[in-house]
C-alpha atoms as a PDB file:
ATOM      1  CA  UNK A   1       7.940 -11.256  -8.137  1.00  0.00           C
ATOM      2  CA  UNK A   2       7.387  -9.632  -4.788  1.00  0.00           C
ATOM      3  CA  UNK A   3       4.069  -7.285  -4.408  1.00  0.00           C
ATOM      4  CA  UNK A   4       3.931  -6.856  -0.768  1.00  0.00           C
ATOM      5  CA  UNK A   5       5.606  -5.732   2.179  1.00  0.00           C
ATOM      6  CA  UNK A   6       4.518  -4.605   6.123  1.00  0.00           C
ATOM      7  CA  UNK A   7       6.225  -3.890   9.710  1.00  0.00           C
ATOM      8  CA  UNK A   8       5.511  -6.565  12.606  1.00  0.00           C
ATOM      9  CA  UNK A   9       3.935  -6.010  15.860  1.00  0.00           C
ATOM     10  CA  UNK A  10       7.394  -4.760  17.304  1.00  0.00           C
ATOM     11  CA  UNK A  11       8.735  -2.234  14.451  1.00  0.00           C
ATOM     12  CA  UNK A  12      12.247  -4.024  14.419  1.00  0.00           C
ATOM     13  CA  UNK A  13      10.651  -6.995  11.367  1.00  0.00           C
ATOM     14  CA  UNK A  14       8.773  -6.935   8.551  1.00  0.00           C
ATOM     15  CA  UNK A  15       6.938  -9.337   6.178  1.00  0.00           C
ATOM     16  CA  UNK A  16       6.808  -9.902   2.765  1.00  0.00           C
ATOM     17  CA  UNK A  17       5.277 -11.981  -0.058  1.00  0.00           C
ATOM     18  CA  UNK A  18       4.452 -11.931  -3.773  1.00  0.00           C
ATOM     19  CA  UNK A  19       3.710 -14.061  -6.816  1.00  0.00           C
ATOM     20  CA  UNK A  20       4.783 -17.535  -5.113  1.00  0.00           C
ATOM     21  CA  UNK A  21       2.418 -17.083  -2.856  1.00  0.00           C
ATOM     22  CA  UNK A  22       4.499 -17.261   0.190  1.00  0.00           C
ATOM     23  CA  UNK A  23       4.695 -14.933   3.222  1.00  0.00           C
ATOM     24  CA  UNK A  24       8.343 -14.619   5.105  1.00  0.00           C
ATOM     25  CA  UNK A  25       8.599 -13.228   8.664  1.00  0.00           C
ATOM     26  CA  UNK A  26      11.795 -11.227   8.780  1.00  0.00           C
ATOM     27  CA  UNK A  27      12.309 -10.654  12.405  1.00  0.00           C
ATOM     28  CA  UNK A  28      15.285  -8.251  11.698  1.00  0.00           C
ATOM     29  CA  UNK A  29      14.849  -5.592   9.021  1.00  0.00           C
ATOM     30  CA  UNK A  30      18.958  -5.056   9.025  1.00  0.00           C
ATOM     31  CA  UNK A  31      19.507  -9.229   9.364  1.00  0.00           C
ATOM     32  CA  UNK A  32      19.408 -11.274   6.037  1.00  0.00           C
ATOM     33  CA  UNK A  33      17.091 -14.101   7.702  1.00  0.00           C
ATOM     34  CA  UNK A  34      13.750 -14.688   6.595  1.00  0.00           C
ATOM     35  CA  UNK A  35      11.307 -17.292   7.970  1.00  0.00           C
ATOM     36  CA  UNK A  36       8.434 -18.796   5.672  1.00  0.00           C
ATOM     37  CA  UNK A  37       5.352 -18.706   8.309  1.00  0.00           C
ATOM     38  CA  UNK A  38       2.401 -19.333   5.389  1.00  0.00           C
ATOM     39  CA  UNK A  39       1.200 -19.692   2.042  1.00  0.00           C
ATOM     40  CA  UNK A  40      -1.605 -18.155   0.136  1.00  0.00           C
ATOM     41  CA  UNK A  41      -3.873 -19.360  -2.032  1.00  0.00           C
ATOM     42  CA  UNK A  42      -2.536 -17.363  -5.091  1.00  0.00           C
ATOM     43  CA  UNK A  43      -0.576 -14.409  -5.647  1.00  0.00           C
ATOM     44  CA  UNK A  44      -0.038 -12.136  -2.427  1.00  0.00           C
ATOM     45  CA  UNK A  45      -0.926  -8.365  -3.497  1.00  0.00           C
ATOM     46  CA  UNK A  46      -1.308  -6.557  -0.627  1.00  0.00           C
ATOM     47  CA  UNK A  47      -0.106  -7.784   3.309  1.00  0.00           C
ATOM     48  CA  UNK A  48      -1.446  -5.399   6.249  1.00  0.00           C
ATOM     49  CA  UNK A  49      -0.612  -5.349  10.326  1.00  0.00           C
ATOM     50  CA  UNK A  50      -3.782  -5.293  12.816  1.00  0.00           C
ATOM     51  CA  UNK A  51      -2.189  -3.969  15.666  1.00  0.00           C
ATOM     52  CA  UNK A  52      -5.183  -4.186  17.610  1.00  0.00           C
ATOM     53  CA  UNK A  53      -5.553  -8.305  17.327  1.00  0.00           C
ATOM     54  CA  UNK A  54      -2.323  -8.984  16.580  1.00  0.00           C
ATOM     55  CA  UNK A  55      -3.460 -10.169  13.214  1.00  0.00           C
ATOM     56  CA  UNK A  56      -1.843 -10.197   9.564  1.00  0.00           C
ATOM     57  CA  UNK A  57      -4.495  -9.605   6.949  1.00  0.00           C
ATOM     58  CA  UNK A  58      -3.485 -11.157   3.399  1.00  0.00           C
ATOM     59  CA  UNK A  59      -4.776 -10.125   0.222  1.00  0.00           C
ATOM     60  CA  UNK A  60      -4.605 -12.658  -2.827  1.00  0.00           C
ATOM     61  CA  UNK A  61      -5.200 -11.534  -6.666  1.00  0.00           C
ATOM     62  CA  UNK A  62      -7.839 -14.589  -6.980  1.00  0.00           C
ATOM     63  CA  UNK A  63      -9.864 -12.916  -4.001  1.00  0.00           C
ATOM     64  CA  UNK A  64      -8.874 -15.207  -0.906  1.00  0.00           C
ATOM     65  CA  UNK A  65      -8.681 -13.365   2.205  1.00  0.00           C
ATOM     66  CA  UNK A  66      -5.639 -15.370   4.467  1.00  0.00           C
ATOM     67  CA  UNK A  67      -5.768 -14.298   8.307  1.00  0.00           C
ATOM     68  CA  UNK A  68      -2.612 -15.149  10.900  1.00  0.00           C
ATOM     69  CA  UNK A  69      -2.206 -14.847  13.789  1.00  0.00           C
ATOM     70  CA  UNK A  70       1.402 -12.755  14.374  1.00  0.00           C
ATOM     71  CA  UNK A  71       2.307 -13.985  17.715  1.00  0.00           C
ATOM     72  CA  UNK A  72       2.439 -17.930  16.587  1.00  0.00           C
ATOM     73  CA  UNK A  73       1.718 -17.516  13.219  1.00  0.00           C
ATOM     74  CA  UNK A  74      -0.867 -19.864  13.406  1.00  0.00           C
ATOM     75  CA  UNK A  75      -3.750 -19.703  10.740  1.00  0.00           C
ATOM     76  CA  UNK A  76      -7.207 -18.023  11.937  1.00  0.00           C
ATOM     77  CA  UNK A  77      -8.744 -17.659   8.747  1.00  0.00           C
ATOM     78  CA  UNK A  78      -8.719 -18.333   4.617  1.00  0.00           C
ATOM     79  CA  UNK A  79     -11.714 -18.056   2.461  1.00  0.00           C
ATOM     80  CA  UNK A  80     -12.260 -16.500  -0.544  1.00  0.00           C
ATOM     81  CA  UNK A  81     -14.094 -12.784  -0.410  1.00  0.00           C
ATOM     82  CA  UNK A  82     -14.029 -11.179  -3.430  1.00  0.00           C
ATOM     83  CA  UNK A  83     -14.860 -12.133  -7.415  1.00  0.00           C
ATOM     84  CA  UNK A  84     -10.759 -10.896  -8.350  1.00  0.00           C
ATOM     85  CA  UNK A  85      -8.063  -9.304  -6.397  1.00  0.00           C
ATOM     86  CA  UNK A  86      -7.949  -7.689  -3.128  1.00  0.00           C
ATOM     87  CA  UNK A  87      -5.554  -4.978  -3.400  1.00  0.00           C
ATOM     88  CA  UNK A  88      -5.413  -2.857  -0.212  1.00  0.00           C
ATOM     89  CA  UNK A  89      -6.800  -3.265   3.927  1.00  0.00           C
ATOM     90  CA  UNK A  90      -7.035  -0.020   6.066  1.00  0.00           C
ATOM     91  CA  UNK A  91      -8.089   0.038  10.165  1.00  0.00           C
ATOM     92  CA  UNK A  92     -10.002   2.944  11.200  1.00  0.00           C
ATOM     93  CA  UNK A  93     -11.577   3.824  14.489  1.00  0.00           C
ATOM     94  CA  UNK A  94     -15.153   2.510  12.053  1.00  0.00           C
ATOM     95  CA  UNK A  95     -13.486  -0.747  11.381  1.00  0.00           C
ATOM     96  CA  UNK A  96     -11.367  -2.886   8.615  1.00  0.00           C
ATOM     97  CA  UNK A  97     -11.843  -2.262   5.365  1.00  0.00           C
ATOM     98  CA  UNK A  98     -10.583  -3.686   2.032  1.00  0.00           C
ATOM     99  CA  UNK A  99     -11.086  -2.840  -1.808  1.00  0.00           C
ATOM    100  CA  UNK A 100     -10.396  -4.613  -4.770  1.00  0.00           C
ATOM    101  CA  UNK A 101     -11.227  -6.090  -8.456  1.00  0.00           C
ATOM    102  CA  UNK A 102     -14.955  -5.087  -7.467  1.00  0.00           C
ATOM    103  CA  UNK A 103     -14.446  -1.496  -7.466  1.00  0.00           C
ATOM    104  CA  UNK A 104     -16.111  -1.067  -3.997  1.00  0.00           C
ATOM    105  CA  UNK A 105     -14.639  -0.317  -0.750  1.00  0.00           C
ATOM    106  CA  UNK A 106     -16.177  -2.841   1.488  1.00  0.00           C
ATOM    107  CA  UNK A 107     -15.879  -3.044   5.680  1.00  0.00           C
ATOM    108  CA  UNK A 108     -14.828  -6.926   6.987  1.00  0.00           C
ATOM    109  CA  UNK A 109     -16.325  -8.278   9.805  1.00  0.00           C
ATOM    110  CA  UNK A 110     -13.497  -8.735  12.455  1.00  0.00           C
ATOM    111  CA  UNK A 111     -15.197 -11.712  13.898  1.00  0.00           C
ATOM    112  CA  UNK A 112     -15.960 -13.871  10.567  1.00  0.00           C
ATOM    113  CA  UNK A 113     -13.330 -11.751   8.432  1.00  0.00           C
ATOM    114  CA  UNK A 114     -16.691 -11.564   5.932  1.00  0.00           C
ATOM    115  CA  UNK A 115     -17.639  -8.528   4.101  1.00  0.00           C
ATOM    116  CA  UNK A 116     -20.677  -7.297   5.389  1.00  0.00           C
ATOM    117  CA  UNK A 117     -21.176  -3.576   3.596  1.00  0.00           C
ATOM    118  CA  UNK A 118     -19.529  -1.535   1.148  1.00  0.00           C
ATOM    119  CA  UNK A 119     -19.724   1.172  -1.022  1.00  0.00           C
ATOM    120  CA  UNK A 120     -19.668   1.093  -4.946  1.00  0.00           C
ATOM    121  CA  UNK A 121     -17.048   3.766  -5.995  1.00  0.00           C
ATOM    122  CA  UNK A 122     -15.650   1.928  -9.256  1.00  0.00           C
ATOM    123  CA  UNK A 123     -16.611   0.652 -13.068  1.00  0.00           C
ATOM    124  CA  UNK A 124     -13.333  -1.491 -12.604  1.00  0.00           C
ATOM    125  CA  UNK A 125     -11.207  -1.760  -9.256  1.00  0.00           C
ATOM    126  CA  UNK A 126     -10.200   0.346  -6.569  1.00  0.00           C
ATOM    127  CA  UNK A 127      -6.351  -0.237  -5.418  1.00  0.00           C
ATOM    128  CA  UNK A 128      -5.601   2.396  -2.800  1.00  0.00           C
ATOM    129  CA  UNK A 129      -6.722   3.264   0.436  1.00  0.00           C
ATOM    130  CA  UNK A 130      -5.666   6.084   3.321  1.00  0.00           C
ATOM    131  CA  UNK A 131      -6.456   7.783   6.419  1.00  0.00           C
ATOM    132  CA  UNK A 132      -6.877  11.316   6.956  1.00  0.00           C
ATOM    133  CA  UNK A 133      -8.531  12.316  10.745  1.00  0.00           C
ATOM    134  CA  UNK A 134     -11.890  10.711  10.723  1.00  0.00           C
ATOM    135  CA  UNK A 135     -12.054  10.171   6.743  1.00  0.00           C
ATOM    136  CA  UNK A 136     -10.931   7.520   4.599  1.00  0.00           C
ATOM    137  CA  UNK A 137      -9.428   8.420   1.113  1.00  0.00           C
ATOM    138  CA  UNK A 138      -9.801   5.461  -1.836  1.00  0.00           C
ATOM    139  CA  UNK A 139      -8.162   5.613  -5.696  1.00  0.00           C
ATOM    140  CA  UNK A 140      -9.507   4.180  -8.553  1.00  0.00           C
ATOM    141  CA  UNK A 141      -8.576   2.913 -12.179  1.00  0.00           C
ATOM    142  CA  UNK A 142     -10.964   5.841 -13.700  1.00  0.00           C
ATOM    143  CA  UNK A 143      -7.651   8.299 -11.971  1.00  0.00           C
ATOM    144  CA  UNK A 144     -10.177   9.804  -9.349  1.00  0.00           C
ATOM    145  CA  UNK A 145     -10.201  10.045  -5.768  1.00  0.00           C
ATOM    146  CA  UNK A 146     -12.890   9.786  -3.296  1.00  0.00           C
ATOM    147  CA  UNK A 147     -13.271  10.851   0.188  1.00  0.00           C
ATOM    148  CA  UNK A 148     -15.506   8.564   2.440  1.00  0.00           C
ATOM    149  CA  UNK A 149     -17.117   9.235   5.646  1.00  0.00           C
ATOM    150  CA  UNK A 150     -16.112   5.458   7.098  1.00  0.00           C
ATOM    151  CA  UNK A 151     -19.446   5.599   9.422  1.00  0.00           C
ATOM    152  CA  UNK A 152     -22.364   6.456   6.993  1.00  0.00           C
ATOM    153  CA  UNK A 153     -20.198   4.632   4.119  1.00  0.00           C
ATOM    154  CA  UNK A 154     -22.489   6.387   1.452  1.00  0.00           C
ATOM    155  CA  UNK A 155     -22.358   9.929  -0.509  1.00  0.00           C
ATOM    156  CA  UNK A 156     -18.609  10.228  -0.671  1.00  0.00           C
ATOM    157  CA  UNK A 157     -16.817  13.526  -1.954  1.00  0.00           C
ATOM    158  CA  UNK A 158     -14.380  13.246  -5.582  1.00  0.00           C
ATOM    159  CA  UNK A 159     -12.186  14.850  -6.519  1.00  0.00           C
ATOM    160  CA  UNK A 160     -11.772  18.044  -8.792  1.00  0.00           C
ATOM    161  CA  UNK A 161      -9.277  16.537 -11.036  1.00  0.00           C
ATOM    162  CA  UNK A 162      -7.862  12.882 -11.800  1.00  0.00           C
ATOM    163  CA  UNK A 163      -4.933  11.157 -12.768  1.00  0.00           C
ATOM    164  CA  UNK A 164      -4.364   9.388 -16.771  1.00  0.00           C
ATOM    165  CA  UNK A 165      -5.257   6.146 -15.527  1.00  0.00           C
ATOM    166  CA  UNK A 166      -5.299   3.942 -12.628  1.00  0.00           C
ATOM    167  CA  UNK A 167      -4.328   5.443  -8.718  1.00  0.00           C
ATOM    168  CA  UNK A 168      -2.270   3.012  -7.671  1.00  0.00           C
ATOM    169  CA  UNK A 169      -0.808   4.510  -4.086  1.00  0.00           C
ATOM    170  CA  UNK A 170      -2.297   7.420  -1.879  1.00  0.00           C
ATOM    171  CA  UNK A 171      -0.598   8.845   1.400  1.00  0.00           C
ATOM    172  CA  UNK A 172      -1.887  10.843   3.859  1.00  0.00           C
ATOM    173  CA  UNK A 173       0.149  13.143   5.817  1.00  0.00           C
ATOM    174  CA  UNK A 174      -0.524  16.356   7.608  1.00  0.00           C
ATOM    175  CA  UNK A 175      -3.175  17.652   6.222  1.00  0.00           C
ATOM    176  CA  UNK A 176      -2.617  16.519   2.807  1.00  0.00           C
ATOM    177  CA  UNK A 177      -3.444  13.178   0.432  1.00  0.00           C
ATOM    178  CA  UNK A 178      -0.654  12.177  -2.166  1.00  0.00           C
ATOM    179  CA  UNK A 179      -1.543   9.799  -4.748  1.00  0.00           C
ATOM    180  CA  UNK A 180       0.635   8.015  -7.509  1.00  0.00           C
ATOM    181  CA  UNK A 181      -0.405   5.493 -10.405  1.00  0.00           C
ATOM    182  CA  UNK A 182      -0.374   4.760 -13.794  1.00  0.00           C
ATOM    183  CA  UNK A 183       0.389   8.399 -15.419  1.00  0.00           C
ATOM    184  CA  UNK A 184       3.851   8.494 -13.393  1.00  0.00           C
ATOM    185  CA  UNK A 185       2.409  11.577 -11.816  1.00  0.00           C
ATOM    186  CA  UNK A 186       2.355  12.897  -7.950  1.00  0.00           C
ATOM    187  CA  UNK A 187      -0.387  14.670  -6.975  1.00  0.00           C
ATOM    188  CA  UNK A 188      -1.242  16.644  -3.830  1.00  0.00           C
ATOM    189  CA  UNK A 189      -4.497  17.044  -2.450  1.00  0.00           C
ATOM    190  CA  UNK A 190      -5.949  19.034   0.681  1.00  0.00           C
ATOM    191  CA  UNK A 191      -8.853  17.103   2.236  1.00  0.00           C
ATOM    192  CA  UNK A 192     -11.103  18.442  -0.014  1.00  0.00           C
ATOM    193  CA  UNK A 193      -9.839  16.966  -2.356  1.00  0.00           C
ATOM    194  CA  UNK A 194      -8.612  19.812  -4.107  1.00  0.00           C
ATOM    195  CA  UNK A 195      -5.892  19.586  -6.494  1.00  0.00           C
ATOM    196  CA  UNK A 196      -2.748  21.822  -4.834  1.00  0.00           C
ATOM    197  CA  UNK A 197      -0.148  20.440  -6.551  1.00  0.00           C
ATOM    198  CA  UNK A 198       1.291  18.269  -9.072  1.00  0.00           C
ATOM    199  CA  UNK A 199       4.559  16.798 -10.680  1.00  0.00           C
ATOM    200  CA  UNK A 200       5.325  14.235 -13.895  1.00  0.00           C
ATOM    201  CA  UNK A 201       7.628  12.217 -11.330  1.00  0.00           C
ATOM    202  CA  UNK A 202       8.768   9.144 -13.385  1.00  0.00           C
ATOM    203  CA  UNK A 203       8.163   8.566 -16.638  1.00  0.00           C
ATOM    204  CA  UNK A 204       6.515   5.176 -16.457  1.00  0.00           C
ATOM    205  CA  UNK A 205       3.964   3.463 -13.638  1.00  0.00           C
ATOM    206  CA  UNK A 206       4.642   4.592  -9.594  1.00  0.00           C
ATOM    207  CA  UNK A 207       3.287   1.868  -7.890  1.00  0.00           C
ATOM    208  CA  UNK A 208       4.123   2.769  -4.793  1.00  0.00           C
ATOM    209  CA  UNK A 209       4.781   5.801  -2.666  1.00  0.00           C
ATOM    210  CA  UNK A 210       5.423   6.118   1.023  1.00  0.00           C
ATOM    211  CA  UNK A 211       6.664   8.876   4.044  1.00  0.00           C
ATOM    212  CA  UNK A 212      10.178   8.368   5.242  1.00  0.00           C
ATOM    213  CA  UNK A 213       8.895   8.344   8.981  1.00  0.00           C
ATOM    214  CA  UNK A 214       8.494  11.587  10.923  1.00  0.00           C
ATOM    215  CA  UNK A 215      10.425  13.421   8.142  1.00  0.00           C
ATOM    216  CA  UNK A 216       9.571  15.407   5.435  1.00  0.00           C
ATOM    217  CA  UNK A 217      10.117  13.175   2.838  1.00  0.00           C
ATOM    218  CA  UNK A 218       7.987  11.199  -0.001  1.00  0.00           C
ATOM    219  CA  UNK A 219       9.578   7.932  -1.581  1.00  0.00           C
ATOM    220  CA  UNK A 220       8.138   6.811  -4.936  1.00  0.00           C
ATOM    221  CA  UNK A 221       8.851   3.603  -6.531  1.00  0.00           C
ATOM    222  CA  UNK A 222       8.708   3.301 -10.440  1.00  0.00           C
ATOM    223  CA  UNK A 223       8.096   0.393 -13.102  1.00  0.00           C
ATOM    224  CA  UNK A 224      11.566   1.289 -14.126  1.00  0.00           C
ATOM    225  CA  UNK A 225      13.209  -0.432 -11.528  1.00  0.00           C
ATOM    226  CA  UNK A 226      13.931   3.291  -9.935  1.00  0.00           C
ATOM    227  CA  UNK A 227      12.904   4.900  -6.504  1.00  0.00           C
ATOM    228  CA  UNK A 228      13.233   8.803  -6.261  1.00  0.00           C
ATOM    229  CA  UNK A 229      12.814  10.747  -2.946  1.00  0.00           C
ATOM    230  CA  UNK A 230      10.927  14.484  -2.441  1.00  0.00           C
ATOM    231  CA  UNK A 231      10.414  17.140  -0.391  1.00  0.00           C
ATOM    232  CA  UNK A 232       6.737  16.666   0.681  1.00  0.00           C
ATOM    233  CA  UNK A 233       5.676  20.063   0.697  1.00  0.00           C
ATOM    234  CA  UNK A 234       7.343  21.400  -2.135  1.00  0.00           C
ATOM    235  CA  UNK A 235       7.514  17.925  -4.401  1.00  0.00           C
ATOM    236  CA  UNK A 236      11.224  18.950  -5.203  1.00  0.00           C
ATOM    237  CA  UNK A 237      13.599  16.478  -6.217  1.00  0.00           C
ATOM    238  CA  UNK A 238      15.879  15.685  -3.736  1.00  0.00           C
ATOM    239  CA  UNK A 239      17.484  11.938  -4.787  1.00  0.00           C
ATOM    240  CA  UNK A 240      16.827   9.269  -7.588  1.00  0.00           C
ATOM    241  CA  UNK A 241      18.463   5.556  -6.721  1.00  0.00           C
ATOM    242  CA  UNK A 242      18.785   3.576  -9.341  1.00  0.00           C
ATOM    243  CA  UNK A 243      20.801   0.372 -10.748  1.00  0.00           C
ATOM    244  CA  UNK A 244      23.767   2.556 -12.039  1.00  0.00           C
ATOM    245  CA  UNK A 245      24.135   4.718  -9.280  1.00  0.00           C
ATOM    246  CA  UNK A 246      23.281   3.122  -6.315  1.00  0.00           C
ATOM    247  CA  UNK A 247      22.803  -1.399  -7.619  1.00  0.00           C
ATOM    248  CA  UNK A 248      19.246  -0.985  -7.542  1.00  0.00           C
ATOM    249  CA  UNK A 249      16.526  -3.257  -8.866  1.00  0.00           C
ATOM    250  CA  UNK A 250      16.346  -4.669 -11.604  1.00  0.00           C
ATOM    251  CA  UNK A 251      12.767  -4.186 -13.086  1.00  0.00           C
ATOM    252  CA  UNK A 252       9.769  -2.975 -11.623  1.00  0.00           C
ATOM    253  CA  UNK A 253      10.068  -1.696  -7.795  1.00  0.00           C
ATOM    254  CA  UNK A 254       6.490  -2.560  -6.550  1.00  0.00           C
ATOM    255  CA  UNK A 255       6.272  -2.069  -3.107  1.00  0.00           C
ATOM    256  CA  UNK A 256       7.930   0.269  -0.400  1.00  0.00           C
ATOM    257  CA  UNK A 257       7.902   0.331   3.078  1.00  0.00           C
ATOM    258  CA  UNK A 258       9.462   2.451   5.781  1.00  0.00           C
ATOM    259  CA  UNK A 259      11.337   0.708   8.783  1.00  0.00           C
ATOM    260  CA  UNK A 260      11.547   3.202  12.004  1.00  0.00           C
ATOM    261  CA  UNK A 261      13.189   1.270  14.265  1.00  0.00           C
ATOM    262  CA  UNK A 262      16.138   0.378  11.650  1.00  0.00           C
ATOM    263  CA  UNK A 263      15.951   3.735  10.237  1.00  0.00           C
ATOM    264  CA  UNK A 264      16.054   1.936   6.535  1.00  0.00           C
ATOM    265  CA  UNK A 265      13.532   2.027   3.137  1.00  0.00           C
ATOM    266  CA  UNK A 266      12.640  -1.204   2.472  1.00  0.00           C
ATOM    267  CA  UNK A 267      11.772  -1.939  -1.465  1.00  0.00           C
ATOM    268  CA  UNK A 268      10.311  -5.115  -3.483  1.00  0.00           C
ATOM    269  CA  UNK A 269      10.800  -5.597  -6.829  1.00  0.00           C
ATOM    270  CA  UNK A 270       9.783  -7.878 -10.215  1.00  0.00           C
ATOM    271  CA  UNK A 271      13.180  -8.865  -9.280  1.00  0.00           C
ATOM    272  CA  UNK A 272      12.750 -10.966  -7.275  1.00  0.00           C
ATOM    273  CA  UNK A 273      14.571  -9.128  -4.377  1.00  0.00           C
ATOM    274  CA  UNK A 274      14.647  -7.171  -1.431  1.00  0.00           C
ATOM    275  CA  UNK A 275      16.167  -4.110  -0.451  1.00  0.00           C
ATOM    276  CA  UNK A 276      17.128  -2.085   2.447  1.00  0.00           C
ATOM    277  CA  UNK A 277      18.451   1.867   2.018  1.00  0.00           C
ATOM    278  CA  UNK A 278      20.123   3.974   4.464  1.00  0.00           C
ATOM    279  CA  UNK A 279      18.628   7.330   3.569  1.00  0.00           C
ATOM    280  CA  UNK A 280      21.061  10.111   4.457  1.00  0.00           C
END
């Protein structure tokens, strides 16, 4: 099974990693080639670029934090952080943050990679994390979102409405927050977190749900094994790819991620695989 994916340093590769714990360089996002360059300490959930070091973060379901270092891919750092599974890392102008099985959303130290504050927004876990301007926007299993001032890291805003479950993905573009999760649903926010719009877009889990680079476009993946694209500010249907149609995946699509430079959607899946799509 394959849970994570993220663009290198230069925007032409990307990496990946899942359930074998094992993270592959692939310095080509249009080249079958894959090198292994580590291995985690359990199940990789969540993989995330520091631009600014030069650093891939690694989040493991058992709560290790793995650190390398992307220009020899040596290792920095591996410890574990959190009681449970770190599920998402954002950079912000504050800092690095991560949240996880402890329902908090908790700033590392980029020195020690330690957690040294955090703020309690979850009974459960918190799985999603974005950036809007100077505010960070988290989702939760209770369905809700919260909107965090990264600086005081207290007193955060929620929103008006939730989803049926977990949040499982959140996007922020424009002026706007998208989130996906458990109830199949995608909703749009504005910053105040008020509820502007909303669709039932799959009928099972979206796990994941990115932008299609500078466009206009929203790709969802489903526990179905399908990915459908939209028209971000209307949330209109505009193509579903699937394993009839178009040799999709298999079973659940968990992860998706956007390649600029190769102009391709990349997708993970329960399958096992990887995929690229040429999005016309």
């Amino acid at each position: 099974m394959l849970f994570a994916l993220c663009n290198d340093l230069t925007g032409i590769g990307f990496y990946s990693s899942g359930g074998d714990g094992n993270i592959i360089y692939w310095p080509n996002a249009i080249v079958d080639e894959g090198i292994m360059i580590a291995r985690s300490m359990g199940q990789v959930m969540c993989l995330y670029l520091d631009e600014q070091y030069n650093r891939l973060l690694v989040g493991s379901l058992d709560g290790h934090l793995t650190v390398i270092d992307t220009k020899d891919h040596s290792l920095l750092y591996r410890n574990k952080v959190m009681k449970g599974g770190i599920f998402d890392f954002i950079k912000n102008d504050t800092g690095c943050f991560m949240v996880g099985d402890d329902g908090a959303v908790s700033q590392i130290n980029e020195k020690t990679y330690q957690p040294f504050r955090g703020l309690q927004i979850s009974h459960s876990r918190c799985r999603a994390l974005c950036n809007i301007n100077e505010y960070m926007y988290a989702g939760v299993t209770e369905g809700k979102i919260y909107k965090i001032d990264p600086l005081r890291l207290n007193e955060p805003i929620v929103s008006n409405s939730s989803h049926s479950g977990s949040v499982f993905s959140l996007l922020g573009f424009e002026d706007f927050i998208y989130s996906s999760g458990k109830d199949g649903k995608i909703i749009a926010w504005n910053k105040k977190l008020e509820k502007i719009d909303e669709i039932q877009a799959h009928n099972s889990t979206i796990n994941s749900i990115c932008m299609l680079g500078d466009s206009d476009i929203i790709a969802s993946a489903c526990r179905d094994g399908s990915i459908r694209l939209w028209q971000a500010a209307t949330l209109e249907l505009l193509k579903v790819i699937d394993l009839y149609l178009h040799s999709g995946h298999l079973r659940s699509v968990n992860k998706l991620l956007w390649n600029d430079h190769a102009k391709l959607l990349i997708s993970c899946s329960d399958d096992k695989k990887i995929k690229t799509w040429q999005i016309d």
